[in-house]
Protein backbone atom coordinates (compact mmCIF):
# COMPACT_ATOMS: atom_id res chain seq x y z
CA UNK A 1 -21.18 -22.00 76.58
CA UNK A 2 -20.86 -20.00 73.28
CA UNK A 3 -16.94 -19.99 74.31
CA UNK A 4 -17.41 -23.95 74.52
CA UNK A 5 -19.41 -24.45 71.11
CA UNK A 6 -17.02 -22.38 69.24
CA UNK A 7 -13.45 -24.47 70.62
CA UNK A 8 -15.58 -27.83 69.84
CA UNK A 9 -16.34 -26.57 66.29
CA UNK A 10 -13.10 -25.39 65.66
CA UNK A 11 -11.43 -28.90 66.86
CA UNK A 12 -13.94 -30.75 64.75
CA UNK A 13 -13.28 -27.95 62.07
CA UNK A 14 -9.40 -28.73 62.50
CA UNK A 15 -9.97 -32.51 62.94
CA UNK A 16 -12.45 -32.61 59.30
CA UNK A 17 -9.70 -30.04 57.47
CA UNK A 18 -6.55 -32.48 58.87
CA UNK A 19 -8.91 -35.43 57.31
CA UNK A 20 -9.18 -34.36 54.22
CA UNK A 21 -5.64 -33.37 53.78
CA UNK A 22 -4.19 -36.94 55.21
CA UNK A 23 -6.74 -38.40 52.70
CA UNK A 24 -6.06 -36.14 49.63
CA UNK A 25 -2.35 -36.74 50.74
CA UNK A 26 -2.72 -40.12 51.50
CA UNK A 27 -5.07 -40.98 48.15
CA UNK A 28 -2.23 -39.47 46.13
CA UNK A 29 0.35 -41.88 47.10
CA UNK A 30 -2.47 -44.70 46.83
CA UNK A 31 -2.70 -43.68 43.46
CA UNK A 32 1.79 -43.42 43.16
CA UNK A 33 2.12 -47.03 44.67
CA UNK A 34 -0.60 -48.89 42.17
CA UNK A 35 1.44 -46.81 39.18
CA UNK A 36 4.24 -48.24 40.75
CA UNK A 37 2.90 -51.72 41.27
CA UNK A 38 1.76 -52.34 38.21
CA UNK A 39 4.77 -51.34 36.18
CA UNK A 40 6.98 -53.97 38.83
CA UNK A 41 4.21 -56.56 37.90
CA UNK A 42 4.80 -55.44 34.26
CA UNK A 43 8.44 -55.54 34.37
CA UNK A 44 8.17 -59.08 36.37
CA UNK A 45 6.21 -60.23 33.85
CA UNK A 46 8.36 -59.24 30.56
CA UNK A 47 11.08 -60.70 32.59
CA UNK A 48 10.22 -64.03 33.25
CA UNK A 49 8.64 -63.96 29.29
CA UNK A 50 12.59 -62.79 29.32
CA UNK A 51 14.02 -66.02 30.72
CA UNK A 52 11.33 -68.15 29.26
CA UNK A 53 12.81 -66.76 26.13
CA UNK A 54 16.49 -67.74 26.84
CA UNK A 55 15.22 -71.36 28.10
CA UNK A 56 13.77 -72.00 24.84
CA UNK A 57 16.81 -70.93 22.89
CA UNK A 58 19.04 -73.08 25.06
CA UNK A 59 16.72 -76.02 24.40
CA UNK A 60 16.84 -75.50 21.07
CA UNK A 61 20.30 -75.09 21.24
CA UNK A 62 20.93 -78.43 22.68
CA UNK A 63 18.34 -80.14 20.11
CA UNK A 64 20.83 -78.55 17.46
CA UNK A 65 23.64 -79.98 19.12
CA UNK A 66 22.31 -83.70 18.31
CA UNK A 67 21.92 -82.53 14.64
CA UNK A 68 25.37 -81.17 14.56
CA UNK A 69 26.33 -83.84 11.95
CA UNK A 70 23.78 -83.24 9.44
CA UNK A 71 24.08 -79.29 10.28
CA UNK A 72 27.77 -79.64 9.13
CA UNK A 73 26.85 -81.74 5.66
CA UNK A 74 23.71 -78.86 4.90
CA UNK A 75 26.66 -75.97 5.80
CA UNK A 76 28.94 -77.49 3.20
CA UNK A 77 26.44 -78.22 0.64
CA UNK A 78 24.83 -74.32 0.54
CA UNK A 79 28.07 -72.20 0.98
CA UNK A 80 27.57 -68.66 1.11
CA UNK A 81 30.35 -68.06 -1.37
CA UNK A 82 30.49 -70.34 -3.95
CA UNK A 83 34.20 -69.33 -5.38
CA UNK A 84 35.08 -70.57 -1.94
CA UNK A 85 39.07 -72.33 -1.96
CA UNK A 86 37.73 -75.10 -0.73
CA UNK A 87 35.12 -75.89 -3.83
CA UNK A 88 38.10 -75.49 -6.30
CA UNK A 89 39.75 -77.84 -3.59
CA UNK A 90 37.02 -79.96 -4.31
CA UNK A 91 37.13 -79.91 -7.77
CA UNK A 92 41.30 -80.44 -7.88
CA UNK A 93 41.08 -83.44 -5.64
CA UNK A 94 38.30 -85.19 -7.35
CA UNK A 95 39.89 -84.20 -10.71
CA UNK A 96 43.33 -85.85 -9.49
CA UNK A 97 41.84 -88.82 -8.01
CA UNK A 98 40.29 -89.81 -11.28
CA UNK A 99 43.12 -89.01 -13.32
CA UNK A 100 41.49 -86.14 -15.54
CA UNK A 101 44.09 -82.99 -16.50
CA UNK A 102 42.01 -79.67 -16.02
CA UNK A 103 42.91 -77.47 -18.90
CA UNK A 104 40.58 -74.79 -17.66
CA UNK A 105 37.86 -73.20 -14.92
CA UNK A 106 35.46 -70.84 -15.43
CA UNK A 107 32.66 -69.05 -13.72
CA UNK A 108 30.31 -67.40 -15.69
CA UNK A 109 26.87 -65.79 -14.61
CA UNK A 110 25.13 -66.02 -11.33
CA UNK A 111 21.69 -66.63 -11.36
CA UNK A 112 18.35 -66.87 -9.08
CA UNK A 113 16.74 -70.87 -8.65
CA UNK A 114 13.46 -70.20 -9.85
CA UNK A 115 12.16 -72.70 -7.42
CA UNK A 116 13.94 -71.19 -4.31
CA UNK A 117 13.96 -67.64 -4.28
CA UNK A 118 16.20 -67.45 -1.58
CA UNK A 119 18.97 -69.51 -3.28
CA UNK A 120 21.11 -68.23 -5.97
CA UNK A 121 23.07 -70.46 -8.32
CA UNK A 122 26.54 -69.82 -10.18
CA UNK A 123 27.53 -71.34 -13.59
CA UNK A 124 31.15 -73.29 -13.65
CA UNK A 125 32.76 -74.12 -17.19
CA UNK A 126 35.62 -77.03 -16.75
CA UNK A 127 37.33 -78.26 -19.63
CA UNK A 128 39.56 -81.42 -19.26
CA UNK A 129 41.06 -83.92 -20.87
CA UNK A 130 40.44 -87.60 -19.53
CA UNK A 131 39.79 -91.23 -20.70
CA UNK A 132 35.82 -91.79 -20.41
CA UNK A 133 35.85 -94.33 -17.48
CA UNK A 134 38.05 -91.59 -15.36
CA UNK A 135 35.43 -88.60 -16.34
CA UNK A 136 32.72 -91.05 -15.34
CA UNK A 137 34.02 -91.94 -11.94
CA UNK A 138 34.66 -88.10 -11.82
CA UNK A 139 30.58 -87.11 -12.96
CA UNK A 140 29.82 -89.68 -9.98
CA UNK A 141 31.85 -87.89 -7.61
CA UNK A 142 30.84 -84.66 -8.21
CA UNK A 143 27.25 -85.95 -7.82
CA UNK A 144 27.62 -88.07 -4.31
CA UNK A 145 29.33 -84.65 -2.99
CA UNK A 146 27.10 -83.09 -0.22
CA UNK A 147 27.35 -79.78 -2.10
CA UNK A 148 24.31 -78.91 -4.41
CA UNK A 149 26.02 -79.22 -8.03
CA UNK A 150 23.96 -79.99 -10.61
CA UNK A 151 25.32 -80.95 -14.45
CA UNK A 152 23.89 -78.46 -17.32
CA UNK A 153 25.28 -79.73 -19.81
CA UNK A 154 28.44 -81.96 -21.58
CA UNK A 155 30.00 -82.29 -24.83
CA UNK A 156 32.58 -84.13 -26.16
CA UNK A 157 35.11 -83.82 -28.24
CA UNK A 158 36.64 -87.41 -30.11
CA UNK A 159 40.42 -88.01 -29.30
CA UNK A 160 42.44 -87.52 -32.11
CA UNK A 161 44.77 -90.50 -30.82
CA UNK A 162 44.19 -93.26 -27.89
CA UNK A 163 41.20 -92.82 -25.99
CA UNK A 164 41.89 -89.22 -24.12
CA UNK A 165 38.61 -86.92 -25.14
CA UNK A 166 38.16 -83.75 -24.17
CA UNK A 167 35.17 -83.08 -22.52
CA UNK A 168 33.37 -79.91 -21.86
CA UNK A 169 31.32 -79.67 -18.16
CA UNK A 170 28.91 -77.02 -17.72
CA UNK A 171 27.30 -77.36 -13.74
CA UNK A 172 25.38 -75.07 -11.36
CA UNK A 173 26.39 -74.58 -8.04
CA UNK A 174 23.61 -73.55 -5.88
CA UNK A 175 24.50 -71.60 -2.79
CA UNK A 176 23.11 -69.41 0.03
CA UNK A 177 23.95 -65.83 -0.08
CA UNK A 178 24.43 -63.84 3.25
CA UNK A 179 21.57 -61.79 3.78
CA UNK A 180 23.58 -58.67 3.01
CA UNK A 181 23.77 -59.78 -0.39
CA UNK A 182 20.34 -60.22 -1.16
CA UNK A 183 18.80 -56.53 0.78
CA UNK A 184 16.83 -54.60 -1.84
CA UNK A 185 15.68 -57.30 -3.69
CA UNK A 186 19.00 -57.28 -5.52
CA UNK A 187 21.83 -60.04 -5.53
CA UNK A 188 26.16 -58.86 -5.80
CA UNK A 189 27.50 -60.92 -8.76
CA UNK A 190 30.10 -63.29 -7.09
């Protein structure tokens, strides 16, 4: 019987050792497969907060879309240059539809709006010659623009014959620098 007690122990010995092994073995992948697990559920998870993401932008893009009108008017009235062709365009075709002669443009300094940081504004000198009711009809044109142009100052100068003054303009055109422009807490002069 000793022979009989020592193949039982060794079976239960082999059975106990092969136990522990399967469940060290088995306890180790456990451990691989909840790592695992939770960085799928992770990666599900920052996914759909992914496509949430994108769903949101495209209903905001389509709520845009019905604003595209008014969009178009606030692009044109905060340029991001404000020597842009087609504000001197402006400024020609007003000019010529009132029937004042430009005898000069000029842009002086460029400035921060104290009220809005984030906008700058440039000076414009324009000197032309008109009758008054033609420079008014101009003044009034300039201001029902949807650009943001706002008069500084006039003068006047009396006509020396008929009734052609010469009138001095200064205005500020306010205008929305690419962010470029404005890194470092500095502005480019335009």
């Amino acid at each position: 019987m000793p022979q009989k007690i020592k193949k039982y122990f060794f079976t239960v010995g082999n059975f106990l050792i092969g136990f522990v092994l399967l469940l060290t073995f088995a306890l180790s992948k456990y451990q691989d497969f909840q790592s695992y697990r939770l960085e799928l559920l992770q990666r599900k998870a920052e996914l759909e907060n992914r496509q949430e993401y994108f769903k949101n932008l495209d209903y905001l893009q389509a709520e845009l879309k019905k604003y595209e009108p008014e969009l178009v008017k606030i692009n044109s009235s905060l340029p991001s240059d404000p020597l842009a062709p087609t504000l001197l365009d402006f400024f020609q075709k007003a000019a010529s539809q009132n029937g004042l002669v430009f005898k000069r443009i000029e842009f002086n300094k460029t400035s921060l709006v104290s009220e809005r940081p984030y906008l700058l504004k440039k000076e414009i000198a324009i000197i032309v010659d008109s009758p008054y009711s033609s420079f008014r009809k101009f003044i009034l044109d300039v201001e029902k623009s949807s650009r943001l142009i706002q008069i500084e100052s006039l003068s006047f100068a009396l006509p020396e014959k008929g009734d052609v003054f010469t009138f001095n303009l200064i205005a500020s055109i306010s205008f929305l620098p690419e962010v470029k422009a404005l890194e470092g807490g500095a502005f480019e002069e335009f």
